[in-house]
C-alpha atoms as a PDB file:
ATOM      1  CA  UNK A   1       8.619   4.634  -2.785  1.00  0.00           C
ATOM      2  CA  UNK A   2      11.952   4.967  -0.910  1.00  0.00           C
ATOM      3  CA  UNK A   3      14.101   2.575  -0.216  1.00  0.00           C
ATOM      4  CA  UNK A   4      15.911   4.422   2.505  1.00  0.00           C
ATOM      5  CA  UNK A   5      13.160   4.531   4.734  1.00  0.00           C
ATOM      6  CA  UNK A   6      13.072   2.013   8.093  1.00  0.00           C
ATOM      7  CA  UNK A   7      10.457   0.542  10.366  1.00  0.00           C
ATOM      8  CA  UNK A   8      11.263   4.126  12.476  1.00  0.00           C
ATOM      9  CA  UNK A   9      10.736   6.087   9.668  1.00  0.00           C
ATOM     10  CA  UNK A  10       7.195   4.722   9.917  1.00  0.00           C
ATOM     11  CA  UNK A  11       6.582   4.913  13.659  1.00  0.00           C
ATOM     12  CA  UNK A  12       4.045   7.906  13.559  1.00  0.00           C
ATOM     13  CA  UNK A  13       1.606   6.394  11.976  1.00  0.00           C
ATOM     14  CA  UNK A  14       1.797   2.539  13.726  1.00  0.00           C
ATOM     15  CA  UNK A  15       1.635   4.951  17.108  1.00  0.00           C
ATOM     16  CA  UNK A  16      -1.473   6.713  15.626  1.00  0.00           C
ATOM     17  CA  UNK A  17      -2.973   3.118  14.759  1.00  0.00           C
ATOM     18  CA  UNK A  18      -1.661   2.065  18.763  1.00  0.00           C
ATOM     19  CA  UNK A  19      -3.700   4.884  20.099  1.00  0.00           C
ATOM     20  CA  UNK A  20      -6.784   4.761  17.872  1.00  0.00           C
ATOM     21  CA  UNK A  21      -7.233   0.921  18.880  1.00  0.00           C
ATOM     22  CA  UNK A  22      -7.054   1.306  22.169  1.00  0.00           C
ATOM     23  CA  UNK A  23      -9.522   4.719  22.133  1.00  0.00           C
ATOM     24  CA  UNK A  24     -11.951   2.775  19.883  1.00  0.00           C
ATOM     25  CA  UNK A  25     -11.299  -0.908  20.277  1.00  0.00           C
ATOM     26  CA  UNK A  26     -14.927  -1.269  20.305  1.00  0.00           C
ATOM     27  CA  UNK A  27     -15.353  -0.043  16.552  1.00  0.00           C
ATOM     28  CA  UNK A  28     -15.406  -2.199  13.113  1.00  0.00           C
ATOM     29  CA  UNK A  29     -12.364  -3.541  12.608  1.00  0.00           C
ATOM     30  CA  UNK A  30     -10.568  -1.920   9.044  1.00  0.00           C
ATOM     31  CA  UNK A  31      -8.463  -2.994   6.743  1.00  0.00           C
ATOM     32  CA  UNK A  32      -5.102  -0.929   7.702  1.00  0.00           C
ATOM     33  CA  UNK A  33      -2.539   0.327   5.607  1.00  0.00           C
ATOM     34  CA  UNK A  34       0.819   2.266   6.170  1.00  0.00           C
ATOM     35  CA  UNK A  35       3.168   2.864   3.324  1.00  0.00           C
ATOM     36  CA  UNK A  36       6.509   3.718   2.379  1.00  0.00           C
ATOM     37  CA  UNK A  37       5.327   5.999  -0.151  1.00  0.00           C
ATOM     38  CA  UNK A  38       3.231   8.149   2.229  1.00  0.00           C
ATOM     39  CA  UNK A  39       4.919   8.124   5.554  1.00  0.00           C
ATOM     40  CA  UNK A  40       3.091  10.246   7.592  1.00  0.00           C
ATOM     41  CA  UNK A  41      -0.475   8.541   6.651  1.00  0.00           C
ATOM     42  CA  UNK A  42      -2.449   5.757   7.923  1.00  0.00           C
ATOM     43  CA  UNK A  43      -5.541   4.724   5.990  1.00  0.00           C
ATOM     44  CA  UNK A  44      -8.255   2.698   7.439  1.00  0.00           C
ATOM     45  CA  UNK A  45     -10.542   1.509   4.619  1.00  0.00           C
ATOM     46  CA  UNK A  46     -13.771  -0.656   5.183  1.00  0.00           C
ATOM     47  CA  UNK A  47     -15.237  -2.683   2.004  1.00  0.00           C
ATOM     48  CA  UNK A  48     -18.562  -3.244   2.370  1.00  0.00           C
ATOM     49  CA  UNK A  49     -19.258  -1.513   5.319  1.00  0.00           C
ATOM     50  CA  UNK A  50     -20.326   1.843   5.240  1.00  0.00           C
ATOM     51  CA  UNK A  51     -21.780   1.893   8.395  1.00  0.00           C
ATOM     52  CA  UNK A  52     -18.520   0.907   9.945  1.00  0.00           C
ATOM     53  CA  UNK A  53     -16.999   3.824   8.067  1.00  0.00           C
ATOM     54  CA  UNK A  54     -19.899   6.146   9.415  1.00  0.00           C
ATOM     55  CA  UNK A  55     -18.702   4.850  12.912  1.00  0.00           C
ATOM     56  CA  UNK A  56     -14.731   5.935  12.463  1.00  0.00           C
ATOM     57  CA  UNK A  57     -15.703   9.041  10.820  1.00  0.00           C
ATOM     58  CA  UNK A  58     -18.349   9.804  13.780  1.00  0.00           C
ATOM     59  CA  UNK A  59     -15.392   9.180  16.589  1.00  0.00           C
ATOM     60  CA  UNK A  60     -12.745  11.017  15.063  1.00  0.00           C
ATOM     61  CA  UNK A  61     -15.077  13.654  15.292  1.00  0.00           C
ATOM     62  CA  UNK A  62     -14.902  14.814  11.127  1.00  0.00           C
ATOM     63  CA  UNK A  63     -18.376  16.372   9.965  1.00  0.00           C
ATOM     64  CA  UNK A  64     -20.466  14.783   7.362  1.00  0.00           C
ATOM     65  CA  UNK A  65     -19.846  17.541   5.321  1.00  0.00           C
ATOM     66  CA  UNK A  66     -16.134  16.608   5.074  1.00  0.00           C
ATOM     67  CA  UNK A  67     -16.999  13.275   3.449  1.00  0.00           C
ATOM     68  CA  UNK A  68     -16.551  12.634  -0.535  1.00  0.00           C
ATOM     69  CA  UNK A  69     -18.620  10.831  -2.729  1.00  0.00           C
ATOM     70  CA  UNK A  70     -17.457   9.345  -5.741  1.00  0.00           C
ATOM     71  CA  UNK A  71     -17.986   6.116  -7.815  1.00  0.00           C
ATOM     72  CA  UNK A  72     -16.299   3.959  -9.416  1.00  0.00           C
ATOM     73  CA  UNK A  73     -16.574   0.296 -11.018  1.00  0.00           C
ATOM     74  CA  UNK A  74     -18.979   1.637 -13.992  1.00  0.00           C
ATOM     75  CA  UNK A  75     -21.378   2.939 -11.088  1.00  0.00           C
ATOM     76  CA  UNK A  76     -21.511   0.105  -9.210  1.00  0.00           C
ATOM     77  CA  UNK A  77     -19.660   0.922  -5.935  1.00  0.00           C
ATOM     78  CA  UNK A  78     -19.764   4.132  -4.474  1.00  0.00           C
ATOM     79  CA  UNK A  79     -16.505   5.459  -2.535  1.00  0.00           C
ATOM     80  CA  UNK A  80     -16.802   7.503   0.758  1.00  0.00           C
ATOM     81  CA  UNK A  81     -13.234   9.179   1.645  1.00  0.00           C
ATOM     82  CA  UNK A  82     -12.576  11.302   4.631  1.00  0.00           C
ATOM     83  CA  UNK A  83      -9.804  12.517   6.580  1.00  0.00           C
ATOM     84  CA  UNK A  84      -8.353  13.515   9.839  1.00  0.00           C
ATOM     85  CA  UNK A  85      -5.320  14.645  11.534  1.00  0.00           C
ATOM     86  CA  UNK A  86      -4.885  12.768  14.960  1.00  0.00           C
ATOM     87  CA  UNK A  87      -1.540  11.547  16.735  1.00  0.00           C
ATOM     88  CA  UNK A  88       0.521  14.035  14.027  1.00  0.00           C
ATOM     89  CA  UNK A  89      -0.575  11.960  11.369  1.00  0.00           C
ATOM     90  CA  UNK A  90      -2.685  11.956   8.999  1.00  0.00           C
ATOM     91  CA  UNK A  91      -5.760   9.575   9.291  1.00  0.00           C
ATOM     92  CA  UNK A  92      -7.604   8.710   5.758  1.00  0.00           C
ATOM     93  CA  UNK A  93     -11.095   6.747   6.146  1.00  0.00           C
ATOM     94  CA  UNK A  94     -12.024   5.069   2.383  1.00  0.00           C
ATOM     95  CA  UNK A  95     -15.577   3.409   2.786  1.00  0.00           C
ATOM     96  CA  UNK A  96     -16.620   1.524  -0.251  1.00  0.00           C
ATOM     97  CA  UNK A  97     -20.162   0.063  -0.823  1.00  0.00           C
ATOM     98  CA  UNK A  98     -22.260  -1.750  -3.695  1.00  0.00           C
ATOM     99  CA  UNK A  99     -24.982   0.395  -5.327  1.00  0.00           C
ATOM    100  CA  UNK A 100     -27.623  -1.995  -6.505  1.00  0.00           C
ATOM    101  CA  UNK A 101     -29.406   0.792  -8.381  1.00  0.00           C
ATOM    102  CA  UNK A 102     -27.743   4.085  -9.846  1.00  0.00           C
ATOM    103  CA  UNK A 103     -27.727   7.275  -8.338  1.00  0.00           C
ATOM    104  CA  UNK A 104     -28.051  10.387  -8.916  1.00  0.00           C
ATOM    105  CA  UNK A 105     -24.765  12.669  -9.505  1.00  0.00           C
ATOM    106  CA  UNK A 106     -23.953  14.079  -6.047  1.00  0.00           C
ATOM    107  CA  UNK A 107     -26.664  12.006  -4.231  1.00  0.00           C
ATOM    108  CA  UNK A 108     -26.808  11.518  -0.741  1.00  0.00           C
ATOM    109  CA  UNK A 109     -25.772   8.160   0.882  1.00  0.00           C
END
């Protein structure tokens, strides 16, 4: 984290954000975040809602072959991350989602 930075030093990705709401308005609403520590980066994260994550990653046009699986939470949630370049930053999608029965290692959403 730097201190030095300013609100400017973090107008890239609040334009990016400015953009992608007004070219997808119509889309789940995320939880946003833009930090200090990773300037150029704007992740949109959606708990709970995978489908609104398979929305964001459909319109920003990244294949489904781009997306990660993990878990976490002893195998309870599964984590879908993705990312995108768009408005010269970089745009990271994090979908997380209960599993109410295990799966398989490297199974398919």
């Amino acid at each position: 984290m730097s201190e030095s930075l300013t609100l400017d030093d973090l107008a890239v990705p609040l334009r990016a954000l400015r953009l992608l709401a007004a070219d997808f308005g119509h889309l789940s609403a995320p939880t946003v975040a833009v930090s200090t520590i990773f300037p150029d980066r704007l992740e949109l994260s959606f708990h709970n809602d995978l489908a609104g994550f398979e929305a964001w990653r459909d319109a920003l046009g990244i294949p489904p072959e781009a997306v990660v699986y993990r878990e976490q939470s002893g195998g309870r949630t599964r984590v879908l991350t993705a990312s995108a370049d768009r408005a010269d930053t970089v745009v990271d999608l994090v979908g997380y989602g209960d599993i109410t029965s295990p799966q398989p290692a490297g199974a398919p959403v």
